[in-house]
Protein backbone atom coordinates (compact mmCIF):
# COMPACT_ATOMS: atom_id res chain seq x y z
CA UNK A 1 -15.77 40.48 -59.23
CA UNK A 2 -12.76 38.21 -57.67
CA UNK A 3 -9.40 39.63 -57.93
CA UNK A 4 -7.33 38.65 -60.65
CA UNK A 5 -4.99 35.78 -59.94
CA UNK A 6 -1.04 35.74 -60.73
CA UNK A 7 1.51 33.07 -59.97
CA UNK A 8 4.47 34.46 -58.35
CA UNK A 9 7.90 32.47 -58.34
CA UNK A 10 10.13 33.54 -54.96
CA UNK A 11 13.34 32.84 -53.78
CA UNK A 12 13.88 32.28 -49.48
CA UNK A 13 16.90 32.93 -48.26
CA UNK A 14 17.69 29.87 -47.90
CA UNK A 15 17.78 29.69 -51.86
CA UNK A 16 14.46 28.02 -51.97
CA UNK A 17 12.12 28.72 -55.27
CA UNK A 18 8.47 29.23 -54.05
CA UNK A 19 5.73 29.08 -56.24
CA UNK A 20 2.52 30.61 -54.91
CA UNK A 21 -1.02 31.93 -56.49
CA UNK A 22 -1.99 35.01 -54.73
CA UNK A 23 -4.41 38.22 -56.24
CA UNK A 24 -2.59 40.80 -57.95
CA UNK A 25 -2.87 43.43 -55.70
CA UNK A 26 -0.84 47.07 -56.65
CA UNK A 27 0.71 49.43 -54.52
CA UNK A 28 0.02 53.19 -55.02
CA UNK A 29 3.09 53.69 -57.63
CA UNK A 30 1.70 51.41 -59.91
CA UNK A 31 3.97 48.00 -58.84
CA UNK A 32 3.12 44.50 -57.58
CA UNK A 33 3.29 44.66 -54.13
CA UNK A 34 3.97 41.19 -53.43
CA UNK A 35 4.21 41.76 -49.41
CA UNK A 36 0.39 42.57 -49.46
CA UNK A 37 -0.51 39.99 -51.96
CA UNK A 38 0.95 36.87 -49.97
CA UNK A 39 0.44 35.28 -46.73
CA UNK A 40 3.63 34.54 -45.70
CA UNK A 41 3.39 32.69 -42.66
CA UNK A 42 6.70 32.97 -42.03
CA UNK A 43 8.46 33.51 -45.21
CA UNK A 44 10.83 36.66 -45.84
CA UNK A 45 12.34 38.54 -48.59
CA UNK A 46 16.26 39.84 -48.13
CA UNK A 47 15.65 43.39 -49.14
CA UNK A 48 17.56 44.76 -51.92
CA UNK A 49 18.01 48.58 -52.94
CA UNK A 50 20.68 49.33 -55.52
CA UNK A 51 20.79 47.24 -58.67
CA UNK A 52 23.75 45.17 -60.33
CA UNK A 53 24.10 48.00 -62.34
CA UNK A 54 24.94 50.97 -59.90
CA UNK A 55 28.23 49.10 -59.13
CA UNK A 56 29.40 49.87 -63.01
CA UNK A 57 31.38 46.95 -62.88
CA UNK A 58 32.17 46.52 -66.12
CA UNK A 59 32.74 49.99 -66.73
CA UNK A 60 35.01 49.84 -63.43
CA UNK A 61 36.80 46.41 -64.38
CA UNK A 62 38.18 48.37 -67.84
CA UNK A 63 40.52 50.19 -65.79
CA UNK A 64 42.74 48.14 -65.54
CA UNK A 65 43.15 47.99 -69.35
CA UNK A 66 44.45 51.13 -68.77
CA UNK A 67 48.59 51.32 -69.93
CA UNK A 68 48.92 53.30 -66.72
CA UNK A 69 47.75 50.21 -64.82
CA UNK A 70 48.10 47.18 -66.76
CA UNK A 71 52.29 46.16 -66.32
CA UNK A 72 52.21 47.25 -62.64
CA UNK A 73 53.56 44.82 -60.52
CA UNK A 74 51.82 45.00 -57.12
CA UNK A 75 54.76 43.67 -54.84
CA UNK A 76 57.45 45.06 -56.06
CA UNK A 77 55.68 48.20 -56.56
CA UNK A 78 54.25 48.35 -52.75
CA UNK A 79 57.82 47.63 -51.56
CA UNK A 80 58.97 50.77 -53.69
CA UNK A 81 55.69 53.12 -52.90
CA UNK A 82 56.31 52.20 -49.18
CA UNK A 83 60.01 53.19 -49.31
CA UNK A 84 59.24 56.41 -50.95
CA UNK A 85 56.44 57.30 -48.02
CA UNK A 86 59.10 56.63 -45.23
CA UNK A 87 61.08 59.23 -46.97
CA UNK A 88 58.29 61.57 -47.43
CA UNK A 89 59.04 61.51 -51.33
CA UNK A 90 55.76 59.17 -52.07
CA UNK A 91 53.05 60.83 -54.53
CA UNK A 92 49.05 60.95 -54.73
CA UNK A 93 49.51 59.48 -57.98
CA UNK A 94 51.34 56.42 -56.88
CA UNK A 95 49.29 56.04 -53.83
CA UNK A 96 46.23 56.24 -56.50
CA UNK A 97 47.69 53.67 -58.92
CA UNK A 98 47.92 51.06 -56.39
CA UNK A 99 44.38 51.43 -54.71
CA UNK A 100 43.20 51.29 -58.21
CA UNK A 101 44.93 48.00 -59.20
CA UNK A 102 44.10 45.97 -55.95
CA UNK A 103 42.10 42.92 -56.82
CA UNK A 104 43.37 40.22 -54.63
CA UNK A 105 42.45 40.76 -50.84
CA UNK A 106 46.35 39.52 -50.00
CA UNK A 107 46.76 43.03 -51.36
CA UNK A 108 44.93 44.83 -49.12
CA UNK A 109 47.59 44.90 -45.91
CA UNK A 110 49.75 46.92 -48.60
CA UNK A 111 47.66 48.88 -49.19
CA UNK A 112 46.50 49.59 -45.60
CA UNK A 113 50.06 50.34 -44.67
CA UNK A 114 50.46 53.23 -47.52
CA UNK A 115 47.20 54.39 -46.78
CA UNK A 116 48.67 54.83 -43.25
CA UNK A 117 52.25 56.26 -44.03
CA UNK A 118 51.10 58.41 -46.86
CA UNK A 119 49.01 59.97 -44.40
CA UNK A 120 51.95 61.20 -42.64
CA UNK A 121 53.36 62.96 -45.54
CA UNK A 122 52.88 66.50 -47.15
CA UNK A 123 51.70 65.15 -50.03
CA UNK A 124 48.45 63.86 -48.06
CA UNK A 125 47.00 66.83 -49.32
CA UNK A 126 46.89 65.93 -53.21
CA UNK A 127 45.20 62.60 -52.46
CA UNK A 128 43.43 62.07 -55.73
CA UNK A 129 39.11 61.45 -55.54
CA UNK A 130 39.63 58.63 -57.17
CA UNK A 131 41.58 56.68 -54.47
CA UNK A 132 38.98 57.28 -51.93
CA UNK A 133 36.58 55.09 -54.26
CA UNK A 134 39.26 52.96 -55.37
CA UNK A 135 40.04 51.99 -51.74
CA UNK A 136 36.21 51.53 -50.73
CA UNK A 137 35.60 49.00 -53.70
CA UNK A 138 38.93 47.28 -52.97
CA UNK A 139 37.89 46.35 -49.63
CA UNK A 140 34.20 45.60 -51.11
CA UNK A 141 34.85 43.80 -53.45
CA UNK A 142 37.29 41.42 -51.37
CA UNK A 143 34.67 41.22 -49.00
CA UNK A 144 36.15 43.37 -46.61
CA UNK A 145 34.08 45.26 -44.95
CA UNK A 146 34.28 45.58 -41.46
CA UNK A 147 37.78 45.95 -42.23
CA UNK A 148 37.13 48.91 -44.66
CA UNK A 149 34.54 50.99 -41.60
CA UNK A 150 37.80 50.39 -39.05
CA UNK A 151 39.67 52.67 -41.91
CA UNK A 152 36.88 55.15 -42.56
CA UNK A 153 36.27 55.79 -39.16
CA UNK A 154 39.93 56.40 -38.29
CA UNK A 155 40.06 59.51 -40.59
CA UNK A 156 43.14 60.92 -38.90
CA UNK A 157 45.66 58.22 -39.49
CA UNK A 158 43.95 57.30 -42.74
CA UNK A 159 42.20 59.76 -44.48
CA UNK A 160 40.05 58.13 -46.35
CA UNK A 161 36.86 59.76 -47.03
CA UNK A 162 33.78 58.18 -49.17
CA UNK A 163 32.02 59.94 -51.57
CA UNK A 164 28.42 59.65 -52.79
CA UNK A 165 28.45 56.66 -54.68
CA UNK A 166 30.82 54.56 -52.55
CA UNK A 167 28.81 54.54 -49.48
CA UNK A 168 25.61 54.29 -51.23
CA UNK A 169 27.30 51.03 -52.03
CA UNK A 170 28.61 49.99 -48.72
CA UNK A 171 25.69 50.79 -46.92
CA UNK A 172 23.61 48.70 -49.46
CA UNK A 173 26.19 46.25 -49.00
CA UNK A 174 25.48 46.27 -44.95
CA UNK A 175 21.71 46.36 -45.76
CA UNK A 176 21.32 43.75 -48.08
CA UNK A 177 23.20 41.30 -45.14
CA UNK A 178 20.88 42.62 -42.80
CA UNK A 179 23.73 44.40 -40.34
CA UNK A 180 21.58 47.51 -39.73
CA UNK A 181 24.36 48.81 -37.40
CA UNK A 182 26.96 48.97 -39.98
CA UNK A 183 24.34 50.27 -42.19
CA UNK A 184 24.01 53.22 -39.40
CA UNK A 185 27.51 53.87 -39.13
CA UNK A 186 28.09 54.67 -42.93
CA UNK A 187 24.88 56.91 -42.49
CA UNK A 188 26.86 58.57 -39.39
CA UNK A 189 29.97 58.92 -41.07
CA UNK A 190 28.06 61.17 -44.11
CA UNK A 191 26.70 63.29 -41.41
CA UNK A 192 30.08 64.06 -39.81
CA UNK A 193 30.77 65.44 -43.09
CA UNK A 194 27.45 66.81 -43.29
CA UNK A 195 27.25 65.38 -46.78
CA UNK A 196 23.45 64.52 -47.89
CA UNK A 197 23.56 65.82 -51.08
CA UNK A 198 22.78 62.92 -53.16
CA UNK A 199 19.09 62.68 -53.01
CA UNK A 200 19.45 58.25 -53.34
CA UNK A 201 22.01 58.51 -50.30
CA UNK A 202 19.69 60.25 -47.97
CA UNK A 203 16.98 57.85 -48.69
CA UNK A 204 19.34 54.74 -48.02
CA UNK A 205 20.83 56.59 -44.89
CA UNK A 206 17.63 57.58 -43.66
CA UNK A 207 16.47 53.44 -44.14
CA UNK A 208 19.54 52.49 -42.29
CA UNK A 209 19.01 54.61 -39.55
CA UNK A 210 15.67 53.44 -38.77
CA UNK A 211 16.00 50.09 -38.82
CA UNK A 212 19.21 50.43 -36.55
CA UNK A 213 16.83 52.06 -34.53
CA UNK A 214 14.08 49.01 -34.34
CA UNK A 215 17.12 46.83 -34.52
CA UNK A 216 19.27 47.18 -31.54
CA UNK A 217 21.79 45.10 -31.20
CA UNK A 218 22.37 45.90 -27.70
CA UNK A 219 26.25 46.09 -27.98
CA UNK A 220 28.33 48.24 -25.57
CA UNK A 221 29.32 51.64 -26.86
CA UNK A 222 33.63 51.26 -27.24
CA UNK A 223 35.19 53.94 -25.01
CA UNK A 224 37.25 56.78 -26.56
CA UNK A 225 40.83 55.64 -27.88
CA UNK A 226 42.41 58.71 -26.40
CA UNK A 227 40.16 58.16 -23.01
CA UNK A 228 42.73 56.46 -20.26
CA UNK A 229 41.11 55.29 -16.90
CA UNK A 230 43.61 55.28 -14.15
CA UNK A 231 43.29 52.58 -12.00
CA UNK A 232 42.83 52.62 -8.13
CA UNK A 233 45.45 51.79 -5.92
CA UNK A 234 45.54 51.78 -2.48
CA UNK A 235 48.91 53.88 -1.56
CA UNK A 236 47.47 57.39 -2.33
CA UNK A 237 51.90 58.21 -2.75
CA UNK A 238 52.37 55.76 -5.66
CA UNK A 239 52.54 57.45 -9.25
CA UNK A 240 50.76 55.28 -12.12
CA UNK A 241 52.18 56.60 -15.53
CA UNK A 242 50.44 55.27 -18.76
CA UNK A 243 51.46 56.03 -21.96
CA UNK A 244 48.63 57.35 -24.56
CA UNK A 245 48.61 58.39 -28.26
CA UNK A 246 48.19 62.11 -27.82
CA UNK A 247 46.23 64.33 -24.80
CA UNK A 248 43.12 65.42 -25.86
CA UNK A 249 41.94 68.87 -25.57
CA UNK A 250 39.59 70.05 -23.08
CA UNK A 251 36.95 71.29 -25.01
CA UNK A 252 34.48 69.27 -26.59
CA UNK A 253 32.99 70.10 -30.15
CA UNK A 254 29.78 67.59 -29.77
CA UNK A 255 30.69 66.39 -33.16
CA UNK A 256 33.78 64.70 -34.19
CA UNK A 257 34.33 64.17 -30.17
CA UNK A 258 31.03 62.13 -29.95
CA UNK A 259 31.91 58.39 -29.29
CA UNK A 260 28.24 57.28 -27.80
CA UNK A 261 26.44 54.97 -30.88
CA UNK A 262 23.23 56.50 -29.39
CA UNK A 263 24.29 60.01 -29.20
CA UNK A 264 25.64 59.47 -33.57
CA UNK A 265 22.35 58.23 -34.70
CA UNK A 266 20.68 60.91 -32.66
CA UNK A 267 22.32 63.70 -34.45
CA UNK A 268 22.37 61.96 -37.68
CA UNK A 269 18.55 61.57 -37.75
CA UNK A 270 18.08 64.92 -36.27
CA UNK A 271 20.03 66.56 -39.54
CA UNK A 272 18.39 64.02 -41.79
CA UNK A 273 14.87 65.13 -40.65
CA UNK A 274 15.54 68.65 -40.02
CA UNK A 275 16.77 69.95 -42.99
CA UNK A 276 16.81 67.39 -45.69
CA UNK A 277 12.72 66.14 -45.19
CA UNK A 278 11.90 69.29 -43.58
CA UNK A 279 8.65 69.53 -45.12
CA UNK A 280 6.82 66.15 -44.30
CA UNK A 281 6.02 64.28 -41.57
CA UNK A 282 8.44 61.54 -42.00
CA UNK A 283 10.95 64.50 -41.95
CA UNK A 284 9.40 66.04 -38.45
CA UNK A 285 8.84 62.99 -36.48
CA UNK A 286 12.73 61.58 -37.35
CA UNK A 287 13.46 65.06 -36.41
CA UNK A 288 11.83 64.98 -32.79
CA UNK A 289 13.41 61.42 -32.37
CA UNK A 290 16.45 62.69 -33.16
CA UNK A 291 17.18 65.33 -30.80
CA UNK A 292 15.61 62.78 -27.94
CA UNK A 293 18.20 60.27 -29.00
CA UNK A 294 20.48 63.24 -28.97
CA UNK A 295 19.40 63.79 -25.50
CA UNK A 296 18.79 67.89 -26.42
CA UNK A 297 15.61 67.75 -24.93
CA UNK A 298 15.50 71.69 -24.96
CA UNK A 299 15.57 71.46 -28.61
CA UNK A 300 12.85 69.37 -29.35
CA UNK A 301 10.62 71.07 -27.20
CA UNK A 302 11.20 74.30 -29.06
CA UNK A 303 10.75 72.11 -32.37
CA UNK A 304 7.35 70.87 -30.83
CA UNK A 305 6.25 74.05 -29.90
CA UNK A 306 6.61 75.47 -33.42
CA UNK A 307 4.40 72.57 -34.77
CA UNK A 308 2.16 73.00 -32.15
CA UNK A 309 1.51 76.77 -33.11
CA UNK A 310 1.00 76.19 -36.89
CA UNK A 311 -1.83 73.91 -36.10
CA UNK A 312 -2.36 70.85 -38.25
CA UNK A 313 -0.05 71.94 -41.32
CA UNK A 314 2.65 70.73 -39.29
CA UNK A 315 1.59 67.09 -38.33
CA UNK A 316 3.84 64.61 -36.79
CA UNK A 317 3.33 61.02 -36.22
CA UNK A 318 2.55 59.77 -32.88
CA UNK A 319 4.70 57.34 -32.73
CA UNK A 320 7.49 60.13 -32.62
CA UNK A 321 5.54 61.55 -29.66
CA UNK A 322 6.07 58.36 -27.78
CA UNK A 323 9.02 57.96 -28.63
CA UNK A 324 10.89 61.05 -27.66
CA UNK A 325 9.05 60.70 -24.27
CA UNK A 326 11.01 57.34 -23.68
CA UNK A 327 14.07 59.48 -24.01
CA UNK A 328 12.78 61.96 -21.96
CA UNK A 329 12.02 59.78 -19.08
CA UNK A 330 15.67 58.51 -19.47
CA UNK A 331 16.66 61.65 -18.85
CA UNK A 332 19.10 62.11 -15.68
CA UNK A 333 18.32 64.86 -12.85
CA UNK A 334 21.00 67.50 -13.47
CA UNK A 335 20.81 69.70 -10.39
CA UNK A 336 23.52 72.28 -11.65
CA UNK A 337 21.06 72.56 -14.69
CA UNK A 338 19.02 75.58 -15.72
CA UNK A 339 15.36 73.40 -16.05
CA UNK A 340 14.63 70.66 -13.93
CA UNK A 341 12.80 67.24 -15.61
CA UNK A 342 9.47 67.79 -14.58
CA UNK A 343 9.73 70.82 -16.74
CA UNK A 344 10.18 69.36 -19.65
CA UNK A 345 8.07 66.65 -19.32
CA UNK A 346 5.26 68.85 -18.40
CA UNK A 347 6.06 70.85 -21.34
CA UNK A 348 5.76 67.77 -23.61
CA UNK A 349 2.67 66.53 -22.03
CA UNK A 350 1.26 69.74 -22.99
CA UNK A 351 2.63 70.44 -25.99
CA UNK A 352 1.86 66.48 -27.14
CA UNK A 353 -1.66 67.22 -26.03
CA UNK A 354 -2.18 70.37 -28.24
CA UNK A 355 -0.91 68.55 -30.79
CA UNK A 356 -3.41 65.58 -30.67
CA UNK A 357 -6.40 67.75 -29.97
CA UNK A 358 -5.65 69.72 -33.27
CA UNK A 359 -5.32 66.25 -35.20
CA UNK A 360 -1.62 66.85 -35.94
CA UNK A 361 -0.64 63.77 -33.99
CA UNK A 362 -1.12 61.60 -36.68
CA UNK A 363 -1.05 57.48 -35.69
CA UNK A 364 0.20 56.43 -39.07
CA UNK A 365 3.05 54.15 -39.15
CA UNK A 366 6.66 55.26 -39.09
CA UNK A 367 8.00 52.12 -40.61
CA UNK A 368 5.56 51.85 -43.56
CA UNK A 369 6.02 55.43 -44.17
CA UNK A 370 9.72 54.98 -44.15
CA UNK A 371 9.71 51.89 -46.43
CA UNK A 372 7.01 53.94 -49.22
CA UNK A 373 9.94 56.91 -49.27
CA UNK A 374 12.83 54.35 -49.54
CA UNK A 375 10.29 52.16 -52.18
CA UNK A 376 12.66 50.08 -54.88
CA UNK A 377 11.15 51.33 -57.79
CA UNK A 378 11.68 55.08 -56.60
CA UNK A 379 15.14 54.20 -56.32
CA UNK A 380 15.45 52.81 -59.10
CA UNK A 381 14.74 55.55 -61.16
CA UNK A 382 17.10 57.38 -58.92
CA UNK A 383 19.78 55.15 -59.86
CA UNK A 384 20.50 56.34 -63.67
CA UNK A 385 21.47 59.64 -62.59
CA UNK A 386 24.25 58.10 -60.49
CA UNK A 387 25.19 55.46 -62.96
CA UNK A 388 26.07 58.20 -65.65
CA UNK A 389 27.97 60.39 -63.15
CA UNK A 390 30.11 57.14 -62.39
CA UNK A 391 30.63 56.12 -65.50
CA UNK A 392 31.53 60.12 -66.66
CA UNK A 393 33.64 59.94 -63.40
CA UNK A 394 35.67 56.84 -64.39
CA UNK A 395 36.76 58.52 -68.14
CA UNK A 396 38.15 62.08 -65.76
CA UNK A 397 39.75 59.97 -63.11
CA UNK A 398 41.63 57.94 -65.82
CA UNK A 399 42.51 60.78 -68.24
CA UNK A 400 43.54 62.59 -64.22
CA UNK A 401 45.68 60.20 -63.50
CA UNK A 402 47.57 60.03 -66.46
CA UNK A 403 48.00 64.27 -66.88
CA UNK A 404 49.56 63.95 -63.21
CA UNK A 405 51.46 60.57 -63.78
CA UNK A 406 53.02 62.49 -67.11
CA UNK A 407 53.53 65.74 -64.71
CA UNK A 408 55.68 63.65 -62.16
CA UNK A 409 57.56 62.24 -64.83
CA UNK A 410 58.27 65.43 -66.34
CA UNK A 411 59.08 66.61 -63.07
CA UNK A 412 61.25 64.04 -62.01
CA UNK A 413 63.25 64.51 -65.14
CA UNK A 414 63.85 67.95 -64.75
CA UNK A 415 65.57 67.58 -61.15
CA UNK A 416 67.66 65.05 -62.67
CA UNK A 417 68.62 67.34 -65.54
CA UNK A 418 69.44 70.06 -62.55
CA UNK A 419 71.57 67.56 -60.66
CA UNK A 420 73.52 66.25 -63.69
CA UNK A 421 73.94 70.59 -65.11
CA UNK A 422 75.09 70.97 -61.41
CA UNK A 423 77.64 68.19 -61.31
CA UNK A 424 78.83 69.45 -64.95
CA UNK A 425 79.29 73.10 -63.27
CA UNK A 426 81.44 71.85 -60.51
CA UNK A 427 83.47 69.19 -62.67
CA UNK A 428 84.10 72.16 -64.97
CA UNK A 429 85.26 74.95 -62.53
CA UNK A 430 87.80 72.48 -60.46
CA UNK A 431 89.33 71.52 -63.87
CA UNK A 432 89.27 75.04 -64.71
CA UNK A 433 90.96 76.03 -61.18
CA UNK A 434 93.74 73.20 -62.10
CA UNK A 435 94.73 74.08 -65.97
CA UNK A 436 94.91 78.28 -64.69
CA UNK A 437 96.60 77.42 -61.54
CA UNK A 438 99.83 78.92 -62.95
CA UNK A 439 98.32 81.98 -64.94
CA UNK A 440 96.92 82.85 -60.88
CA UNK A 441 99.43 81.75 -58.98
CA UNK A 442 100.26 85.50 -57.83
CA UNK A 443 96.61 86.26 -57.27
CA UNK A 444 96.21 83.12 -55.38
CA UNK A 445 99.01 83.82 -53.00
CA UNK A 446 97.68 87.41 -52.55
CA UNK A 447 94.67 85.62 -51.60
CA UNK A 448 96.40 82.87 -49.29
CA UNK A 449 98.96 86.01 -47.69
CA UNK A 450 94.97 88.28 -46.82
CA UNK A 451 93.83 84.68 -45.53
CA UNK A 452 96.54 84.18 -43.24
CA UNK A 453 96.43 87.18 -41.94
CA UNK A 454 93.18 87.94 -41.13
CA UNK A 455 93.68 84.02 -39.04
CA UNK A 456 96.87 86.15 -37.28
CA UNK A 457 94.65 88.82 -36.39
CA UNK A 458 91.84 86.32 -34.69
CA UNK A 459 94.24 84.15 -32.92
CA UNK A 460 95.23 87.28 -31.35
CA UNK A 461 92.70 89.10 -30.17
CA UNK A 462 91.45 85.68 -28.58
CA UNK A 463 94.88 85.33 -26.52
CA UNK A 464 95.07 88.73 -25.50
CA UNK A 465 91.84 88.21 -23.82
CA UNK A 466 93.06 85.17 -21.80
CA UNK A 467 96.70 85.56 -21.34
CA UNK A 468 99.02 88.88 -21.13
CA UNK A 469 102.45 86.72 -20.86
CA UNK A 470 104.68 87.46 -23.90
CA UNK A 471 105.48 83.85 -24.13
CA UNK A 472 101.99 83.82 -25.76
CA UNK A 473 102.53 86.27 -28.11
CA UNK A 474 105.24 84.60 -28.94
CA UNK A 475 103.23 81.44 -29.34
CA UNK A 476 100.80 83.37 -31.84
CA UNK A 477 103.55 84.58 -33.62
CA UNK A 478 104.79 81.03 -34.32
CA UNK A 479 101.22 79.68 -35.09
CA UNK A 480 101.16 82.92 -37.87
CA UNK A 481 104.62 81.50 -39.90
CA UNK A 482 102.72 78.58 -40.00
């Protein structure tokens, strides 16, 4: 019996409509999978993940109905907000008000600049959740993005840290344009803050690591901002000062200190696979690649020889095998080191040859395997959960911001009620010192006469000590009538 027949309409990237009859053929979740039905011969599809609706932009846009945002003027108030920050009087609140109320991208230089200076205050500390969201779709939805990763990657003079739901948007964002790399560097960014939690962000970092790895854009890794190379000059005597930001310390936490692209997506994939797919093979084998990326040989050897002793309950793909022994033969000849090479590369030819004689070397492929765990209509149903804890989020933020917006005012009106109480106080006691002058004037000349005498008494103990001539004394005794 021939396979039933459907006529599917597609779109090219170039924005072409194609209309082609192909059998209906259905992947193992139930779907049309179009890629098997079709022969392309050439034709692609732009891969999407997320859907319209994870953005919540509706839901988003009614913020700014909000009477905390609506009357704000954005110039005059950036000119004020940035005022307040060079005084180290600016708030969370005002900092969040503007980040939410940016729509225009001429905006977004202000609000780079408070972002910066805000940073620098004490009040960097109170930095609402809601900004950090605010300022990742401000730049997003400007169309701003490389612009945006400068910021989040400069988390020092900036502060700006995504949460779940913003960088499952950016890095859809960088996927959907087909800049793997950027992809990859929202992925790295969550593992700096070793931050997988959400079970749709793992899958999309986990996509965008992998095809950064099959993607390589083969761009030079940018050297560290704090690293300063001091040029070579003939005359051994001359003295070559440079000015730099700060000095870094010596030691080196192989974490925030990493700057290598390689070295990120190593670790990144390593944590990804080791504890957040543990338990399959897609987990294992990302795992092994990992640590070679992450050039800790030692560690995936141990990892292999654990799988190799539980037999063929722990598979791993072979394509991870040969993988990890391209990093291994990249591996330099340390001769301060404890094991040489050859001794781990004979340790992985043995270990990857225990493992293929027990039939856990299995030759599936890691990019359809990858593609099946990050499949659209799994993430789909992943999306609702996310979509309600947005839109739940949204109602908090705005009923947050104006409990801390009514605290400030509050606040602010209760030091000017102390300054104007304290102005009264001191108005009141020099009028009260003038009208009871007279009814004092005995106990203030007691007061003046104890005064004057206890300046006498200074005066001369200090010219006794330089000067014994009674021409001084009588000098003091003059400066005492006075």
């Amino acid at each position: 019996m021939a396979a039933p027949r459907t006529r599917v309409t597609l779109r090219t990237l170039s924005g072409i409509y194609v209309k082609r009859y192909s059998p209906l053929n259905l992947n193992h979740h139930g779907t049309l999978c179009i890629s098997a039905a079709l022969p392309w011969h050439g034709l692609q599809l732009r891969r999407t993940f997320l859907s319209a609706a994870y953005s919540c932009s509706d839901t988003w846009r009614r913020r700014l109905d909000s009477p905390v945002l609506k009357h704000v003027k954005m110039d005059q108030f950036a000119i004020e907000v940035l005022n307040n920050c060079s005084k180290a009087q600016a708030t969370a609140v005002d900092v969040d008000i503007f980040a939410c109320n940016v729509q225009e991208p001429m905006h977004l230089t202000d609000l780079e600049n408070i972002l910066f200076k805000f940073r620098a205050t004490p009040n960097t500390t109170d930095t609402l959740d809601s900004t950090h969201y605010a300022v990742v779709r401000a730049f997003l939805e400007c169309g701003q993005r490389h612009r945006l990763m400068e910021i989040l990657q400069n988390r020092l003079h900036y502060g700006i840290f995504p949460d779940h739901y913003s960088s499952n948007m950016l890095i859809d964002s960088f996927i959907k344009d087909k800049d793997y790399r950027g992809a990859a560097k929202v992925a790295i960014l969550m593992m700096l803050q070793e931050d997988f939690d959400n079970v749709l962000g793992k899958l999309l970092a986990l996509y965008a690591c992998h095809m950064d790895l099959n993607h390589p854009l083969g761009v030079a890794v940018p050297a560290a901002e704090n690293e300063v190379e001091t040029p070579v000059t003939d005359n051994d005597d001359e003295v070559v000062i440079k000015r730099v930001h700060w000095i870094k310390n010596k030691f080196f936490d192989d974490h925030f200190d990493l700057v290598d692209h390689e070295l990120l997506l190593g670790k990144t994939l390593a944590m990804l696979g080791g504890r957040y797919f543990s338990d399959t093979l897609l987990g294992r084998s990302y795992e092994l690649i990992g640590w070679g990326l992450y050039r800790k040989w030692a560690i995936g050897i141990e990892r292999l020889e654990k799988w190799a002793g539980s037999g063929s309950d722990d598979s791993i793909a072979d394509e991870a095998l040969d993988k990890f022994k391209c990093s291994l033969e990249s591996m330099e000849e340390d001769k301060d080191g404890d094991v040489a090479k050859s001794d781990f590369v004979e340790k992985f030819e043995r270990l990857s040859q225990k493992l293929k004689s027990s039939g856990a070397a299995d030759k599936i492929n890691l990019n359809e395997l990858v593609l099946q765990e990050a499949d659209e209509a799994i993430l789909h149903q992943l999306e609702h959960d996310d979509i309600a804890a947005q839109q739940t989020l949204f109602s908090s933020w705005e009923e947050e911001r104006k409990s801390k917006l009514d605290a400030h005012i509050q606040e602010y009106m209760r030091q000017e009620r102390i300054k104007s109480l304290r102005k009264k106080t001191e108005y009141l006691y020099k009028r009260e010192e003038l009208i009871t002058f007279f009814d004092k004037e005995d106990k203030i000349k007691i007061v003046l006469d104890e005064e004057r005498q206890r300046v006498d008494k200074q005066l001369r103990h200090r010219f006794q000590k330089k000067h014994t001539e009674t021409s001084d004394y009588d000098l003091v005794e003059k400066v005492g009538k006075i």
